[in-house]
N, C-alpha and C. Protein backbone atom coordinates (compact mmCIF):
# COMPACT_ATOMS: atom_id res chain seq x y z
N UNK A 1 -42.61 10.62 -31.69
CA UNK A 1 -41.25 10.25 -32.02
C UNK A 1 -40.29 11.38 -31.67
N UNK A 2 -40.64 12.61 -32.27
CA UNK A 2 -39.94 13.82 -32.00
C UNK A 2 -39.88 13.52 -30.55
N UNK A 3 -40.99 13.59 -29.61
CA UNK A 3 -40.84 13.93 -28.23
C UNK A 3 -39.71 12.63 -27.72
N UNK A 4 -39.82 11.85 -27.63
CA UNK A 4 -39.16 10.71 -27.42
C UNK A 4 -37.41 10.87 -27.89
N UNK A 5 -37.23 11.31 -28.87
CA UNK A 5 -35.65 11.83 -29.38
C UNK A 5 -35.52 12.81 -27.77
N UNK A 6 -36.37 13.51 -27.90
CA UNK A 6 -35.85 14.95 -27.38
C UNK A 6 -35.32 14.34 -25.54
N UNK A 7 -36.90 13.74 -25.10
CA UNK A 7 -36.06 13.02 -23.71
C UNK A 7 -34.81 11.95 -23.82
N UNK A 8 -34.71 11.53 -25.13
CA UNK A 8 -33.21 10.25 -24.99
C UNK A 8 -32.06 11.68 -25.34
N UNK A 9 -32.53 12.55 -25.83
CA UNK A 9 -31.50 12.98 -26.08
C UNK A 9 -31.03 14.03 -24.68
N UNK A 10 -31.60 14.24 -23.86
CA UNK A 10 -31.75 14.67 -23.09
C UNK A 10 -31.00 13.94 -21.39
N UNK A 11 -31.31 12.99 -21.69
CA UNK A 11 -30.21 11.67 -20.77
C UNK A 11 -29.67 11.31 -21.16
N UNK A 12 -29.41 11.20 -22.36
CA UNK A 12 -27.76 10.57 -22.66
C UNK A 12 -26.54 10.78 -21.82
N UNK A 13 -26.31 12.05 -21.11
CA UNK A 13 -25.60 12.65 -20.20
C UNK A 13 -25.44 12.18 -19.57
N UNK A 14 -26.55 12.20 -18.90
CA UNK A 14 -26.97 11.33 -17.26
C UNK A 14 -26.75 9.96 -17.88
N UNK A 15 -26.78 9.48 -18.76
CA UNK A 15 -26.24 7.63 -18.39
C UNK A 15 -25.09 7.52 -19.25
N UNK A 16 -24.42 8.13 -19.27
CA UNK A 16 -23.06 8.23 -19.87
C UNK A 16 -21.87 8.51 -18.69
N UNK A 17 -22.60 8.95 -17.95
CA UNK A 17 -21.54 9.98 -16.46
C UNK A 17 -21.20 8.68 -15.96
N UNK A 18 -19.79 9.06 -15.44
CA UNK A 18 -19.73 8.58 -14.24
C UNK A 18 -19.99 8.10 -13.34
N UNK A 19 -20.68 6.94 -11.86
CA UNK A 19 -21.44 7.84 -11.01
C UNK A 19 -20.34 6.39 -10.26
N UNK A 20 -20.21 6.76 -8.80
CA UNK A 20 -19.85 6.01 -7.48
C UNK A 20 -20.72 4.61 -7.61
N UNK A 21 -20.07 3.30 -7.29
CA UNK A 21 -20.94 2.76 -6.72
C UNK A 21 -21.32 1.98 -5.37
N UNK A 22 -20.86 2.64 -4.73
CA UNK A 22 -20.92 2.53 -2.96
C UNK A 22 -20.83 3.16 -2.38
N UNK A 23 -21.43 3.37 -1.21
CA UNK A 23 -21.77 3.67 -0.08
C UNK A 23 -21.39 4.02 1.18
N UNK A 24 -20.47 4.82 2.12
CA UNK A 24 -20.42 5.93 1.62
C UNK A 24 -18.85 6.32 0.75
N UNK A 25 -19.22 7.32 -0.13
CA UNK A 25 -18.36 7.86 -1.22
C UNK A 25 -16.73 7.64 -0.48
N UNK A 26 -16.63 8.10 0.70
CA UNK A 26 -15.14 8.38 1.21
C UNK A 26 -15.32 7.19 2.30
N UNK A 27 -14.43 5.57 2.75
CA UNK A 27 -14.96 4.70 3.47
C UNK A 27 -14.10 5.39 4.82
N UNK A 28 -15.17 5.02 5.71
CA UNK A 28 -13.90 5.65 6.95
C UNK A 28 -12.96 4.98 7.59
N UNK A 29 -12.09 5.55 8.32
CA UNK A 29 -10.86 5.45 8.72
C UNK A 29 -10.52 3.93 9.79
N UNK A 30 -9.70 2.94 9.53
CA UNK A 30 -9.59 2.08 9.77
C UNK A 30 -8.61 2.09 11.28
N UNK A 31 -8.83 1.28 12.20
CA UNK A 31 -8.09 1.39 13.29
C UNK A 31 -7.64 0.12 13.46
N UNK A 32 -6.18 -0.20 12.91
CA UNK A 32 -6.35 -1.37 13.50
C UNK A 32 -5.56 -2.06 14.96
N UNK A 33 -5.62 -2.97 15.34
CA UNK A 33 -5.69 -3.42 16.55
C UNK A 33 -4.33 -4.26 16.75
N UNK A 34 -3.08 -3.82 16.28
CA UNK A 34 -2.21 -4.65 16.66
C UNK A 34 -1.53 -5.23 18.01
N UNK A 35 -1.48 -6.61 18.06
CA UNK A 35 -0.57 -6.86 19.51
C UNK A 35 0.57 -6.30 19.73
N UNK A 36 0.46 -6.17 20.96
CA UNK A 36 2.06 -5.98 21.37
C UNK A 36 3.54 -6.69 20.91
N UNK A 37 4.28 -6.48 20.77
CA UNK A 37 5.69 -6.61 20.16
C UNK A 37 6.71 -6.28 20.64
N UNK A 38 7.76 -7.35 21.14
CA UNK A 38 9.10 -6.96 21.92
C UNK A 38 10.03 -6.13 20.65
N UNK A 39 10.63 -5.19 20.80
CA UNK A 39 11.51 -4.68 19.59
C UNK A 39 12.83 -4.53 20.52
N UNK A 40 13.90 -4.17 20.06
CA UNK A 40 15.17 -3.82 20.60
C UNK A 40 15.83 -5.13 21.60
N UNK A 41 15.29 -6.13 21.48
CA UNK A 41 15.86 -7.08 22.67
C UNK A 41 17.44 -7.52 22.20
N UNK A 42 18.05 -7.40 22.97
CA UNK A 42 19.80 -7.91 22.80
C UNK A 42 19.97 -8.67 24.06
N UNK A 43 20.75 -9.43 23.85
CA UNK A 43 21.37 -10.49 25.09
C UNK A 43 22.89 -10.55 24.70
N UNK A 44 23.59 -9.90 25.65
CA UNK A 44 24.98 -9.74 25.64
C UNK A 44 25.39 -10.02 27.11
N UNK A 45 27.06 -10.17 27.12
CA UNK A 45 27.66 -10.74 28.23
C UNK A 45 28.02 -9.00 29.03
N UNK A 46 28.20 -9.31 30.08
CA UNK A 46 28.81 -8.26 31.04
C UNK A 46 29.35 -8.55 31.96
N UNK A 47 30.45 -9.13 31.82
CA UNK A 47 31.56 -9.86 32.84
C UNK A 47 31.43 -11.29 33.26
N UNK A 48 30.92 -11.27 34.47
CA UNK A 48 30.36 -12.80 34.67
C UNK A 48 28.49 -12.98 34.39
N UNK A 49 27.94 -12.06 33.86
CA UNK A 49 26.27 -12.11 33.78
C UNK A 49 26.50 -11.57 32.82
N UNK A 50 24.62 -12.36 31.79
CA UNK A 50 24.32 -11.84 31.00
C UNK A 50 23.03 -10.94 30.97
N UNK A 51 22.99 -10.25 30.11
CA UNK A 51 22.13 -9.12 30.25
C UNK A 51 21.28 -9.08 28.88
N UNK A 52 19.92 -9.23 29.21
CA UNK A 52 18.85 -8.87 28.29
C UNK A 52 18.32 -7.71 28.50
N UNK A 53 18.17 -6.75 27.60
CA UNK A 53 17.28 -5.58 27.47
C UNK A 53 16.34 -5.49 26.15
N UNK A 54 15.20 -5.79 26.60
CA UNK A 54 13.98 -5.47 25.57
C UNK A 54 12.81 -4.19 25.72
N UNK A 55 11.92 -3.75 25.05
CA UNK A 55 11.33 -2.74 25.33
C UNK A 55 9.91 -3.51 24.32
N UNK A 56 8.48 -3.26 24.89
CA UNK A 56 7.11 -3.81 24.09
C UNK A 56 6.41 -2.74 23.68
N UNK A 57 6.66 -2.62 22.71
CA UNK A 57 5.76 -1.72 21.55
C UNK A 57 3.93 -2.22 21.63
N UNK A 58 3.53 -0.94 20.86
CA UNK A 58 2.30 -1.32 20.73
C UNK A 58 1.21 -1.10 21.93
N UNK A 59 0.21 -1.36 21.45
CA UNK A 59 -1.01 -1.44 23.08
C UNK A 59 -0.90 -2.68 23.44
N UNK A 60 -0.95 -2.40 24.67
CA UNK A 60 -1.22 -3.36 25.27
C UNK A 60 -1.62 -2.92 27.03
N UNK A 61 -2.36 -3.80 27.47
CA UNK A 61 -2.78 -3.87 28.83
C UNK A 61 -1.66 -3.99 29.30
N UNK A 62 -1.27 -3.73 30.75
CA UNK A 62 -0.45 -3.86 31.96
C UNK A 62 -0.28 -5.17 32.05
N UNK A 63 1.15 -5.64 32.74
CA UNK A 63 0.95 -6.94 32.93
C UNK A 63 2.45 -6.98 32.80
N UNK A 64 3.05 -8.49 33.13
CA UNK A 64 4.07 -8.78 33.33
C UNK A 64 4.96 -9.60 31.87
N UNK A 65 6.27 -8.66 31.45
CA UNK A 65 7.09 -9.47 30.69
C UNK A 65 7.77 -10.43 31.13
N UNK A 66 7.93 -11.96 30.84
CA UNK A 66 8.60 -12.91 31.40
C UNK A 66 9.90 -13.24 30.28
N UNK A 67 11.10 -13.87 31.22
CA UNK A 67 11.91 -14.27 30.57
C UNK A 67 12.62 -15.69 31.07
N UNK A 68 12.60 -16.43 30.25
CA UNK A 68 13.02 -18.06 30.02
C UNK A 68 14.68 -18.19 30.26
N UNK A 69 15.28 -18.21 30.78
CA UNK A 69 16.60 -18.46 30.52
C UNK A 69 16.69 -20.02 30.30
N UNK A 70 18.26 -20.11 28.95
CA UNK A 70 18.38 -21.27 28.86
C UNK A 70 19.75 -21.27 28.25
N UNK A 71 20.42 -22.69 29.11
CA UNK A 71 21.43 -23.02 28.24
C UNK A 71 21.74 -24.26 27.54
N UNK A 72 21.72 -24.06 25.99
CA UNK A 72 21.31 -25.26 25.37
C UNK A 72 19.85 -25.75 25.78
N UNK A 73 19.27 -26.70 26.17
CA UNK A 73 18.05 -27.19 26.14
C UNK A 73 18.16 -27.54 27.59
N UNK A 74 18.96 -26.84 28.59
CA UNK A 74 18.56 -26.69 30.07
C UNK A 74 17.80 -25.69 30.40
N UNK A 75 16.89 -25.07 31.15
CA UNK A 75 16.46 -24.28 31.51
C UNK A 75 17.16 -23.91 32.42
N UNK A 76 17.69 -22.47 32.82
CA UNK A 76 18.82 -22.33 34.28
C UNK A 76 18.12 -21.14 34.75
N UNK A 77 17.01 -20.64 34.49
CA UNK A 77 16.20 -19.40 35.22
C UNK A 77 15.37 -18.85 34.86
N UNK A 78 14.14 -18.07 35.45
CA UNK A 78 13.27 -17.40 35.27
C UNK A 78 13.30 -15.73 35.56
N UNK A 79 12.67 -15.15 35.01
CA UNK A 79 12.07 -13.96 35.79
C UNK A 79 11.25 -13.24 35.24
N UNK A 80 10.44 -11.87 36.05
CA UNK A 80 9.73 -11.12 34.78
C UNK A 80 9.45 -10.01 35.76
N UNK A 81 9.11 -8.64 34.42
CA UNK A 81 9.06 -7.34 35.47
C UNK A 81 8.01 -6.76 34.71
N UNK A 82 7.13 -6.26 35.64
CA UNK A 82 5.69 -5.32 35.01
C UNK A 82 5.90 -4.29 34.30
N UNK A 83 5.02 -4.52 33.32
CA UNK A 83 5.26 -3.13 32.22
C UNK A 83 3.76 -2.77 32.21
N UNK A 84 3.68 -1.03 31.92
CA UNK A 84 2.55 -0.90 31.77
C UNK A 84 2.94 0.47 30.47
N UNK A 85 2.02 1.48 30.53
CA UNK A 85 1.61 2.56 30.31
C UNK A 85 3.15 3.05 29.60
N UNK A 86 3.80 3.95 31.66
CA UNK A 86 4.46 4.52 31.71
C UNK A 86 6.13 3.82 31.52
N UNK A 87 6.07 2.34 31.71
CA UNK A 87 7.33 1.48 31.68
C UNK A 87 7.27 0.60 30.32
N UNK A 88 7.94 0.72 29.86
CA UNK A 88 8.25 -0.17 28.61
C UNK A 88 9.45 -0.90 28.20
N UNK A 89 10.41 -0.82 28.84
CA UNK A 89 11.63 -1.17 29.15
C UNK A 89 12.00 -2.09 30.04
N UNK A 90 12.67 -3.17 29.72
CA UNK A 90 13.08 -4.29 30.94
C UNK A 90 14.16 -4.78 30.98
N UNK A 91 15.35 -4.56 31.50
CA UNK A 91 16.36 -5.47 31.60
C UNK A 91 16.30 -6.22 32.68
N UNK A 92 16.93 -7.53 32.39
CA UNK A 92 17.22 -8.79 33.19
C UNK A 92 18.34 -8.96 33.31
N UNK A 93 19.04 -9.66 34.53
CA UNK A 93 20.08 -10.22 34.56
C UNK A 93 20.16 -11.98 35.24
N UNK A 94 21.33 -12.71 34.57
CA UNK A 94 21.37 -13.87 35.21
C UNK A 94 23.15 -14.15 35.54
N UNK A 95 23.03 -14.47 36.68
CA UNK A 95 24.78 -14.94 36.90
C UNK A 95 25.11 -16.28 35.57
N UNK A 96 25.81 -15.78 35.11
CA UNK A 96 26.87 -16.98 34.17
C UNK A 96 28.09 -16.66 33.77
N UNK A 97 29.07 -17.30 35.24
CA UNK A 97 30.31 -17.37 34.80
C UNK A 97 30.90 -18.19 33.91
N UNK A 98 30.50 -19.11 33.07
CA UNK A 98 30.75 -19.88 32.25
C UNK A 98 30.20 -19.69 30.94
N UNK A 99 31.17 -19.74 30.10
CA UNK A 99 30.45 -19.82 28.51
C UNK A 99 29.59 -20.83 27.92
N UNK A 100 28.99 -20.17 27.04
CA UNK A 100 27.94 -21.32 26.99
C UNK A 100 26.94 -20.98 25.68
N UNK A 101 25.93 -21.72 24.94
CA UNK A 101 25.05 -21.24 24.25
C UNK A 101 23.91 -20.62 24.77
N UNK A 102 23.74 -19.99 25.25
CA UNK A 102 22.16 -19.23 25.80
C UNK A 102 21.28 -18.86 25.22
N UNK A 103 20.35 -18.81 25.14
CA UNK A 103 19.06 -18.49 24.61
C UNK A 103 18.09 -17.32 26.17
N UNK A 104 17.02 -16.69 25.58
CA UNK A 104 16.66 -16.47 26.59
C UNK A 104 14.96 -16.24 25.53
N UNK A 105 14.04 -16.58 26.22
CA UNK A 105 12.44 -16.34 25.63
C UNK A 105 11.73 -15.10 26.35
N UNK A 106 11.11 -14.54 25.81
CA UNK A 106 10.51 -13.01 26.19
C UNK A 106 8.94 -13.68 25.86
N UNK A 107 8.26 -13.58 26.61
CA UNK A 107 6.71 -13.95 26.82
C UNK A 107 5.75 -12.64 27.63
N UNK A 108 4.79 -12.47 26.96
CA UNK A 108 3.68 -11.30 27.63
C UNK A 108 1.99 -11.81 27.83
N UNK A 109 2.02 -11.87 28.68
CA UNK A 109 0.58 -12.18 28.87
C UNK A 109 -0.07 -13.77 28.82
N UNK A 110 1.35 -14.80 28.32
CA UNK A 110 1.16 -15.94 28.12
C UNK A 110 2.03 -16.05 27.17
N UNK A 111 2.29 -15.40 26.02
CA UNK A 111 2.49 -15.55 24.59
C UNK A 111 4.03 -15.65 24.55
N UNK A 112 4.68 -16.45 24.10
CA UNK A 112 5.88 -15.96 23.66
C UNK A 112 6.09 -15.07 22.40
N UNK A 113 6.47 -13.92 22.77
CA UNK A 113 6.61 -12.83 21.71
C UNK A 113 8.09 -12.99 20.94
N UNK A 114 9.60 -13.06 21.63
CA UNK A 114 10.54 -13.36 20.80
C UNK A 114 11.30 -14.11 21.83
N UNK A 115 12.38 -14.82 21.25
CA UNK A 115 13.83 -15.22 21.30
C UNK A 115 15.32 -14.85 20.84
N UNK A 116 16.16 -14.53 21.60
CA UNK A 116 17.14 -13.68 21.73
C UNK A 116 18.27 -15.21 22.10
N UNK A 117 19.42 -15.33 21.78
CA UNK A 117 20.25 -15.80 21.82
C UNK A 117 22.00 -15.50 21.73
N UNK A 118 22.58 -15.89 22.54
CA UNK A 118 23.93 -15.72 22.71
C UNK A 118 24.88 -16.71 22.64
N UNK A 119 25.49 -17.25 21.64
CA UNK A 119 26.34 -18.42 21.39
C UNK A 119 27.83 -18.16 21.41
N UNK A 120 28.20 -18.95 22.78
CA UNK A 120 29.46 -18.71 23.00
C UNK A 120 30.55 -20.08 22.55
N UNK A 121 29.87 -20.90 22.76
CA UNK A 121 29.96 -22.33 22.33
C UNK A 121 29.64 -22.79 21.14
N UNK A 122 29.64 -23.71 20.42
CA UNK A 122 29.00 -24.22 19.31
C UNK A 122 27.85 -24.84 20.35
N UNK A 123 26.46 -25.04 20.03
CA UNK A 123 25.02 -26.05 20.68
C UNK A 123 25.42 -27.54 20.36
């Protein structure tokens, strides 16, 4: 009996503590994998053309930004310029001497990433 006190009394410590329960103690460092992202895009007038300037954040592979022009639910043009690494920046231009509601779509790799709009008109 004595001996038996003496080992419980002896671990009580040890099963009283603290202890972790997983594996390992500190989890490591997470990387995560976000897509690319148009940020800064504006579509403003500049005399008789309008002018989009966007820039794509993030990783991403090389490859071409596209842009949709539209007025109202016409489509009136396309275009797109390679971005990679060292280029991240794209302005576009489209002739429009006439006012109008415009829209313009920014697409990468397939995806449409944003929409930018200029309402000069009511739609």
């Amino acid at each position: 009996m004595r001996r038996s006190l003496l080992v419980l009394a002896l671990l009580c410590p040890a099963l009283g503590s603290c202890r972790y329960n997983f594996v390992p103690l500190i989890p490591g460092q997470i990387e995560p994998d976000l897509p690319a992202r148009v940020t800064g895009a504006a579509l403003t007038r500049d005399g008789e053309r309008l002018v989009l300037r966007a820039q794509v954040d993030g990783r991403f592979t090389p490859g071409y930004l596209s842009v949709a022009w539209f007025n109202g639910s016409e489509q009136i043009g396309t275009d797109s310029v390679y971005l990679d690494g060292a280029q991240r920046t794209a302005e576009f231009t489209l002739p429009a001497p006439a006012p109008g509601s415009y829209r313009a779509t920014l697409s990468f790799g397939g995806t449409v990433l944003r929409q930018v709009e200029l309402y000069e008109v009511k739609p």
